[in-house]
C-alpha atoms as a PDB file:
ATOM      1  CA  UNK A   1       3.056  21.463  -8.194  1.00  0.00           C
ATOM      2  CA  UNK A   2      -0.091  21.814 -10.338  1.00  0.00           C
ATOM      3  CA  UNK A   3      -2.107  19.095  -8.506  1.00  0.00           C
ATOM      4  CA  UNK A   4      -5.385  19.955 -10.545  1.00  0.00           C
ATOM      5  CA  UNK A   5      -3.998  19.469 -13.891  1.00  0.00           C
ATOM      6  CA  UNK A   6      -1.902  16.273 -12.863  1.00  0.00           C
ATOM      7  CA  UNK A   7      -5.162  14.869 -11.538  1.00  0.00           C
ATOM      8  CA  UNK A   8      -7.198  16.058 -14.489  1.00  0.00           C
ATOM      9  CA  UNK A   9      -8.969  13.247 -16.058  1.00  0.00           C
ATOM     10  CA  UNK A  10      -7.846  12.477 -19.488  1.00  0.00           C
ATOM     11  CA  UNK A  11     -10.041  13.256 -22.611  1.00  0.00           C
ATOM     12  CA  UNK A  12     -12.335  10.131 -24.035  1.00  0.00           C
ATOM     13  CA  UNK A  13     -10.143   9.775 -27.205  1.00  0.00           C
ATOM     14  CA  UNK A  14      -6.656   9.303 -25.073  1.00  0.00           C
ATOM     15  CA  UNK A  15      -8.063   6.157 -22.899  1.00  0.00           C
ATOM     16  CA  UNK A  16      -7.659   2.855 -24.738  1.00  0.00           C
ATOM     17  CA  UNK A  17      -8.376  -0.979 -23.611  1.00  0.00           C
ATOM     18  CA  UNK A  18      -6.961  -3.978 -23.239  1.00  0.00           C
ATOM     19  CA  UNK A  19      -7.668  -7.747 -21.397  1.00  0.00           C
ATOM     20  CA  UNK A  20      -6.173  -7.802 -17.935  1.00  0.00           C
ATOM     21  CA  UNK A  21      -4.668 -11.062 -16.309  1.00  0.00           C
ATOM     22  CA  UNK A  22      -7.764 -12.226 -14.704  1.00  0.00           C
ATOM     23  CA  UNK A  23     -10.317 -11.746 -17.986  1.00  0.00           C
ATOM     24  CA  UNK A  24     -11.670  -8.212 -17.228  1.00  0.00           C
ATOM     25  CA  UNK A  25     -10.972  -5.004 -19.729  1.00  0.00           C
ATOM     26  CA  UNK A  26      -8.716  -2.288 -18.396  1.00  0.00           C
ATOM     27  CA  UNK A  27      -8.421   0.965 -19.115  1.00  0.00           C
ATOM     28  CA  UNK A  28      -5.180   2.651 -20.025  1.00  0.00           C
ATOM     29  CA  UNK A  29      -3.137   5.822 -21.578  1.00  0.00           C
ATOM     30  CA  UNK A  30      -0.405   5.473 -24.088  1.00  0.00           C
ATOM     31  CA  UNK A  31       3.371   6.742 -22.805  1.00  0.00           C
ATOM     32  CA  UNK A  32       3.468   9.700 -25.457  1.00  0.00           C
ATOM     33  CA  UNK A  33      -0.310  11.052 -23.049  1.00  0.00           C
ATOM     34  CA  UNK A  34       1.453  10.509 -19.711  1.00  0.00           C
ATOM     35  CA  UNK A  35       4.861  12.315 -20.900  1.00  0.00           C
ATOM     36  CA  UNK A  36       2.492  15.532 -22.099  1.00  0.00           C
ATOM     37  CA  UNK A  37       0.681  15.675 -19.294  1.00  0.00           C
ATOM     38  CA  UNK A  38       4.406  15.743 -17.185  1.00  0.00           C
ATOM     39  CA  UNK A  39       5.450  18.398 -19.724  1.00  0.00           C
ATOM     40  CA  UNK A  40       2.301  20.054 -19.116  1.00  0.00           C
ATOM     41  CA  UNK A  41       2.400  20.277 -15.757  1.00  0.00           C
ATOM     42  CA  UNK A  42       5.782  20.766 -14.556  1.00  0.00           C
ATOM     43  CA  UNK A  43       7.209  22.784 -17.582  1.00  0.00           C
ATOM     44  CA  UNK A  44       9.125  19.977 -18.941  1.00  0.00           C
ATOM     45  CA  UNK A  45      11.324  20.113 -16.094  1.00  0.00           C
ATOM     46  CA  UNK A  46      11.166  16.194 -14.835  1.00  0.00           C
ATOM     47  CA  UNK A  47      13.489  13.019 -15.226  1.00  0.00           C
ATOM     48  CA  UNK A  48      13.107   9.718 -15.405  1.00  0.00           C
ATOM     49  CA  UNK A  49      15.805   7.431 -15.048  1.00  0.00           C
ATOM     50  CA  UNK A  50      15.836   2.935 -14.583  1.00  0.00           C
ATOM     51  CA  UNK A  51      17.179   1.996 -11.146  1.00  0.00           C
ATOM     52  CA  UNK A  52      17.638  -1.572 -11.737  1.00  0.00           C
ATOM     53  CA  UNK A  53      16.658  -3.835 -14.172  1.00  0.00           C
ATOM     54  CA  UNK A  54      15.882  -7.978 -14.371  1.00  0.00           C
ATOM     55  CA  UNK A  55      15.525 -10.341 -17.016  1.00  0.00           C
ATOM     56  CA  UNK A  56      14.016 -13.634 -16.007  1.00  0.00           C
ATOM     57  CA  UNK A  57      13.801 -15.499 -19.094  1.00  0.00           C
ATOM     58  CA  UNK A  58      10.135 -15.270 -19.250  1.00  0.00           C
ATOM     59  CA  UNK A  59       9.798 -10.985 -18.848  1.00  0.00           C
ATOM     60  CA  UNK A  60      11.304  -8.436 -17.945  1.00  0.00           C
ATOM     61  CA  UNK A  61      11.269  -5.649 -15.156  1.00  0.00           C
ATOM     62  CA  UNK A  62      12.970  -2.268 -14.390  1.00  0.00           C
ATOM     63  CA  UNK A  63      12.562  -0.343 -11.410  1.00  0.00           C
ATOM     64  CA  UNK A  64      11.944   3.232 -12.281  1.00  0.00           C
ATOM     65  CA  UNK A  65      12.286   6.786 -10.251  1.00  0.00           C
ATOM     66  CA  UNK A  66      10.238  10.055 -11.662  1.00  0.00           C
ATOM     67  CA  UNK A  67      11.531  13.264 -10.293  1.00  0.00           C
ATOM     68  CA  UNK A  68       9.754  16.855 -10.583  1.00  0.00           C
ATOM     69  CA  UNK A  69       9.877  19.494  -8.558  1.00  0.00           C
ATOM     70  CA  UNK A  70      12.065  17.668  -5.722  1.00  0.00           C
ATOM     71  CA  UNK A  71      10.001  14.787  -5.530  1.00  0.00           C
ATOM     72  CA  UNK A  72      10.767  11.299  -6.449  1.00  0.00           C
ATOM     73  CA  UNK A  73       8.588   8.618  -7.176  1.00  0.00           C
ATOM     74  CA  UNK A  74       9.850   5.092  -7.757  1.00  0.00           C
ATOM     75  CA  UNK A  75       7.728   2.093  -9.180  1.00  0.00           C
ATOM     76  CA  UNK A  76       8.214  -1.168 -10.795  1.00  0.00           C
ATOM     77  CA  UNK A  77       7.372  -1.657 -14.637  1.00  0.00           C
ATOM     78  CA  UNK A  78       7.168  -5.111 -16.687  1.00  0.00           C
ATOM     79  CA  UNK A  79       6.561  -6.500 -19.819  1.00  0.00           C
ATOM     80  CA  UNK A  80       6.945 -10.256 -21.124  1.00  0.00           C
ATOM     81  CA  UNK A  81       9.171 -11.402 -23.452  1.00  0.00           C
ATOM     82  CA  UNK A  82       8.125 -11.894 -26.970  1.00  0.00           C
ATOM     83  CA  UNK A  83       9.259 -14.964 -28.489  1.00  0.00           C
ATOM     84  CA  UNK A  84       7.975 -16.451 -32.230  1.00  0.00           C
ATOM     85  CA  UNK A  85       5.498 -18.724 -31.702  1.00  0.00           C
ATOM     86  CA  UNK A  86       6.916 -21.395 -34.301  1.00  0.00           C
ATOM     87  CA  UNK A  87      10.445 -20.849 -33.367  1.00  0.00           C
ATOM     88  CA  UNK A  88      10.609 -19.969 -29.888  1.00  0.00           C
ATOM     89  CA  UNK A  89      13.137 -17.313 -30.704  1.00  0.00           C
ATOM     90  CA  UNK A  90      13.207 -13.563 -29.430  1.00  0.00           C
ATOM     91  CA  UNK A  91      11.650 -11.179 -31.586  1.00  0.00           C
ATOM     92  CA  UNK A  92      12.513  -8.133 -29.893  1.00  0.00           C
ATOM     93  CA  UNK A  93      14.328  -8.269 -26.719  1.00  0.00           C
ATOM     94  CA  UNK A  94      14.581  -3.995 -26.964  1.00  0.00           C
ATOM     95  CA  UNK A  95      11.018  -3.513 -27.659  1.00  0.00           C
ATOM     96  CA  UNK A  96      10.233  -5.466 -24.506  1.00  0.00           C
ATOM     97  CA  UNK A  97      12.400  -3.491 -22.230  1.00  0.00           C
ATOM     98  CA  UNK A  98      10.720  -0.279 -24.268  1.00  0.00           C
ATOM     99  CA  UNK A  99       7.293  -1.542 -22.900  1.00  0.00           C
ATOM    100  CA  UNK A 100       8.941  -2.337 -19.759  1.00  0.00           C
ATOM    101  CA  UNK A 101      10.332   1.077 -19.078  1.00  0.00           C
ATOM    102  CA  UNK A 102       6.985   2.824 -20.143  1.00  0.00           C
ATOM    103  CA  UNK A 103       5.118   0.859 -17.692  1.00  0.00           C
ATOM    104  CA  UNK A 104       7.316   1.997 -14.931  1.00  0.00           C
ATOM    105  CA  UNK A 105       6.977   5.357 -16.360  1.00  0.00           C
ATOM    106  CA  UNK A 106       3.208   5.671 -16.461  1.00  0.00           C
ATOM    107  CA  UNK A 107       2.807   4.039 -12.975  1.00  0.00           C
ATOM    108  CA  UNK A 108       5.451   6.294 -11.704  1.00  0.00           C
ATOM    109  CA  UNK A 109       3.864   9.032 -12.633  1.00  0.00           C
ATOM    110  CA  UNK A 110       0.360   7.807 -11.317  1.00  0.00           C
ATOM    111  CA  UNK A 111       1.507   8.024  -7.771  1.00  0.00           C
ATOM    112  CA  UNK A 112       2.209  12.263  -8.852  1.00  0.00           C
ATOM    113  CA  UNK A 113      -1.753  11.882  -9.778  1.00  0.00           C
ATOM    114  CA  UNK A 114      -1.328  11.360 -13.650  1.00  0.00           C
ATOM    115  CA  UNK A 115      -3.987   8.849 -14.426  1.00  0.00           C
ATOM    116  CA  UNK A 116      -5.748   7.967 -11.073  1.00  0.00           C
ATOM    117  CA  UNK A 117      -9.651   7.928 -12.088  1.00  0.00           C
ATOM    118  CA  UNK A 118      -8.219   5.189 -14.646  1.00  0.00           C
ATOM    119  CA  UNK A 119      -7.340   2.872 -11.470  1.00  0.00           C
ATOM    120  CA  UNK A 120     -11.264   2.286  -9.838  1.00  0.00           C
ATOM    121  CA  UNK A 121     -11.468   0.230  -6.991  1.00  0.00           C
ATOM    122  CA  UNK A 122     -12.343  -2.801  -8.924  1.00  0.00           C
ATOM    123  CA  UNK A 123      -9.188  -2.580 -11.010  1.00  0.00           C
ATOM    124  CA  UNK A 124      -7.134  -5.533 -10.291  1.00  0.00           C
ATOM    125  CA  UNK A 125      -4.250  -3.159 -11.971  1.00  0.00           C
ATOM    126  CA  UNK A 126      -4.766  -0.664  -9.812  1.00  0.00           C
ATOM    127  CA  UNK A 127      -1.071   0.659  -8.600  1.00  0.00           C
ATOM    128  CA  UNK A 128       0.103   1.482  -5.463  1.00  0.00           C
ATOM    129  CA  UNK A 129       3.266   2.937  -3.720  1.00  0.00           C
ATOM    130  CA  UNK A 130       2.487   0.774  -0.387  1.00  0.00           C
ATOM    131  CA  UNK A 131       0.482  -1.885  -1.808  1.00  0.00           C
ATOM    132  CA  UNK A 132       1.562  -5.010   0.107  1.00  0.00           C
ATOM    133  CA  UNK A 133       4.859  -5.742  -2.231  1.00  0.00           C
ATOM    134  CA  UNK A 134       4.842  -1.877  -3.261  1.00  0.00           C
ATOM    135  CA  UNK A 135       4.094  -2.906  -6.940  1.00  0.00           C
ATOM    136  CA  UNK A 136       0.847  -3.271  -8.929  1.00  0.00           C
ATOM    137  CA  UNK A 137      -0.658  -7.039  -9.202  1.00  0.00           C
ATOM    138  CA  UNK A 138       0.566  -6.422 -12.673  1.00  0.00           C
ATOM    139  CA  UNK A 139       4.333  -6.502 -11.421  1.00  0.00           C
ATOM    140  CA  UNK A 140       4.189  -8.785  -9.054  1.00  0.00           C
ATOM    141  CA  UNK A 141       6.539 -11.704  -9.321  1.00  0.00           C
ATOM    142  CA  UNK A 142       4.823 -15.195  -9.272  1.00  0.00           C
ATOM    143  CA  UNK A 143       5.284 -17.457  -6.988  1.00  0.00           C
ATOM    144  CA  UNK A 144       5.958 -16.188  -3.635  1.00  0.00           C
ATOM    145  CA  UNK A 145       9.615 -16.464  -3.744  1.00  0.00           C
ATOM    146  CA  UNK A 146      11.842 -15.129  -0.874  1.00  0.00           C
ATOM    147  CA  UNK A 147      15.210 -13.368  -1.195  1.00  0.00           C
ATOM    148  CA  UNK A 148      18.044 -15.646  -1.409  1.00  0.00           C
ATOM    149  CA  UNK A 149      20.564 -16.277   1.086  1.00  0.00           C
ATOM    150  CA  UNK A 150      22.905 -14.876  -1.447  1.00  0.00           C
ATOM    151  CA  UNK A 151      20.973 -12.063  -1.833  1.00  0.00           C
ATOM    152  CA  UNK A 152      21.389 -11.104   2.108  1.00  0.00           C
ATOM    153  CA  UNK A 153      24.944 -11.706   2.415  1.00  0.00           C
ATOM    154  CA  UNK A 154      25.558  -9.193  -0.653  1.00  0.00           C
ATOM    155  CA  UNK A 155      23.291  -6.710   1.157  1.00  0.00           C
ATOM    156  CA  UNK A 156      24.949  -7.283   4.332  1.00  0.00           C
ATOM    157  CA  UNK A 157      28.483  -6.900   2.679  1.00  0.00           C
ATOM    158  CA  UNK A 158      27.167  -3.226   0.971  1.00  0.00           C
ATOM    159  CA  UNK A 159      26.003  -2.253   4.243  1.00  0.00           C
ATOM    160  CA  UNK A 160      29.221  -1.942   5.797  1.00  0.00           C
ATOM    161  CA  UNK A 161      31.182  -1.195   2.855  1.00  0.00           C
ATOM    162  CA  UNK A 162      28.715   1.791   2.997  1.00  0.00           C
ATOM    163  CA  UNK A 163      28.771   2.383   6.723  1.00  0.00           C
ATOM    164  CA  UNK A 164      24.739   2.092   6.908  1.00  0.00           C
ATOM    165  CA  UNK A 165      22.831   0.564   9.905  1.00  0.00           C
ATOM    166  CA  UNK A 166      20.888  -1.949   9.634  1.00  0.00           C
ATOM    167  CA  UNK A 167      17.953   0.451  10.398  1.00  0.00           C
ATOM    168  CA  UNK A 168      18.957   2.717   7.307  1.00  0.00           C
ATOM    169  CA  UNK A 169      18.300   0.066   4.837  1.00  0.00           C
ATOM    170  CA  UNK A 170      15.285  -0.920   6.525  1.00  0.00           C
ATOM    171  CA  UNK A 171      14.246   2.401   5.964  1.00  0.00           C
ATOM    172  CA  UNK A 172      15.197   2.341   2.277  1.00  0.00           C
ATOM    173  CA  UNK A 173      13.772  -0.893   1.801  1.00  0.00           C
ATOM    174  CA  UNK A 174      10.135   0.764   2.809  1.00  0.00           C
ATOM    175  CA  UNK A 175      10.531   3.117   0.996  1.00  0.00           C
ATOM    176  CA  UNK A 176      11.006   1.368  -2.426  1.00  0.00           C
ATOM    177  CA  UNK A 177       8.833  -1.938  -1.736  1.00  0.00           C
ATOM    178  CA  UNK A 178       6.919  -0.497   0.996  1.00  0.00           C
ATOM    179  CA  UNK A 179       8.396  -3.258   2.895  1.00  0.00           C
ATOM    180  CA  UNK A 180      10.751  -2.488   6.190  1.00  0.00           C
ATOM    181  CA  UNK A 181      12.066  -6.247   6.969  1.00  0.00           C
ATOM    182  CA  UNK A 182      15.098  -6.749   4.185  1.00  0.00           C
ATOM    183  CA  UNK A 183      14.330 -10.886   4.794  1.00  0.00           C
ATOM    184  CA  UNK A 184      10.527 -10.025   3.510  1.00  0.00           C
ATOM    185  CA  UNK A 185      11.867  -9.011   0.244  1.00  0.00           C
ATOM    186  CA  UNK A 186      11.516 -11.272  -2.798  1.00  0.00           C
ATOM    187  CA  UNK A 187      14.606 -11.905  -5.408  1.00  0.00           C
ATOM    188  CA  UNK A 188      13.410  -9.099  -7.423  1.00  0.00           C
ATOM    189  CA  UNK A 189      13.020  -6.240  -4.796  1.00  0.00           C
ATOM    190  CA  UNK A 190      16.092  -8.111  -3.654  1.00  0.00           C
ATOM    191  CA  UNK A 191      18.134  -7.486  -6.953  1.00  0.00           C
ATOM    192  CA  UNK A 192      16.974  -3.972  -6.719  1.00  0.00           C
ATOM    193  CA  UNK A 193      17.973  -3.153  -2.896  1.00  0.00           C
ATOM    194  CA  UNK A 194      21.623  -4.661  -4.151  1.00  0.00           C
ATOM    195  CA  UNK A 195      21.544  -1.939  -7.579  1.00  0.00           C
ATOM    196  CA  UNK A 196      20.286   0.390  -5.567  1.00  0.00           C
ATOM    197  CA  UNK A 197      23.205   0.008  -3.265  1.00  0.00           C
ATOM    198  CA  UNK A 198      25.857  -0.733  -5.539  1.00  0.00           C
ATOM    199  CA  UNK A 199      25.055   2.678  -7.163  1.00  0.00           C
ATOM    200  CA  UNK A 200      25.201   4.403  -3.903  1.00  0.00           C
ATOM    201  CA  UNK A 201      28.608   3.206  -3.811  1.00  0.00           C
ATOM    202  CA  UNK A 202      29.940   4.028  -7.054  1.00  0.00           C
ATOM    203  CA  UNK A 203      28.689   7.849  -6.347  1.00  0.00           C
ATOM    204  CA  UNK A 204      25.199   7.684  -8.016  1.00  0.00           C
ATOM    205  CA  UNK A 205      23.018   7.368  -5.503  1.00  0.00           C
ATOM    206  CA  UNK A 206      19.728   8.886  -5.406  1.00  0.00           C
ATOM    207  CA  UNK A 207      17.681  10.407  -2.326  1.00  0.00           C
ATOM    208  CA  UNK A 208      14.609   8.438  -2.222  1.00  0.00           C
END
């Protein structure tokens, strides 16, 4: 793994800005930079696939893994949902989940070292793969909501249908969120977990 040209800063030209939730400017790369710099420094040989992916009326999310070179990185990316202003109507419900999946791309890839010395410590974007809810501020779900009781009973009914301890989710469930109690979860690390799960089930699971 070519640590010095993942970590390499990118040129002047390739940063661009844009407001932040809280009023300040932050500094960003488009997709099409990231993706070069990945083909760059791993020979083209990575993937990217969604985990698990939410709709809440109001934005969406998808949970996103990066692989290269045996290494997986997982990360949440979101986007709001564009509606007309007169009409209320969708505009592009595709283009959103587009944005959506880019975002989990690009902060994917940032925990490989793509990007970094765009995240300074006064970033409130800043992304992190244990950051409290192991998502950026960005991604964070407002609120404060806590998984469902729903939620737990379809987690507990995978579990055994799966044969896992209660200890092996836990220990999938830090992974992902960086979070090691299942009933600290909120609905949308919750609706991963379940995806993330369900897949395992159905045969395409993925080592995390």
């Amino acid at each position: 793994m070519n640590r010095e040209l993942l970590e390499k800063p990118f040129e002047k030209e390739q940063i661009k800005q844009r407001k932040g939730n809280f009023g300040d400017t932050i500094d960003y790369v488009e997709a099409h930079a990231v993706i070069q710099r990945l083909n760059d420094a791993f020979d083209g040989q990575w993937s990217f696939e969604v985990i698990s992916q939410e709709n809440n009326g109001t934005q969406v999310m998808v949970l996103g893994k990066l692989t290269a070179d045996g290494v997986s990185k997982t990360q949440f990316g979101c986007s709001s949902i564009t509606t007309n202003s007169k009409t209320g109507e969708i505009v592009s419900l595709g283009d959103d989940w587009k944005a959506a999946t880019s975002d989990a791309l690009k902060k994917s890839a940032s925990l490989f070292g793509i990007g970094l010395h765009l995240y300074g410590a006064d970033k409130k974007d800043q992304p992190s793969e244990h950051k409290g809810k192991g998502m950026s501020e960005k991604s964070q779900p407002k609120g404060g909501a806590t998984i469902t009781k729903e939620q737990l009973a379809q987690i507990k009914e995978l579990r055994t249908k799966l044969g896992w301890t209660p200890e092996k989710v836990q220990e999938h469930s830090k992974t992902m969120f960086g979070i090691e109690k299942v009933e600290a979860l909120n609905p949308t690390m919750a609706t991963a977990l379940i995806a993330y799960l369900q897949n395992q089930g159905n045969g395409k699971g993925a080592d995390y």
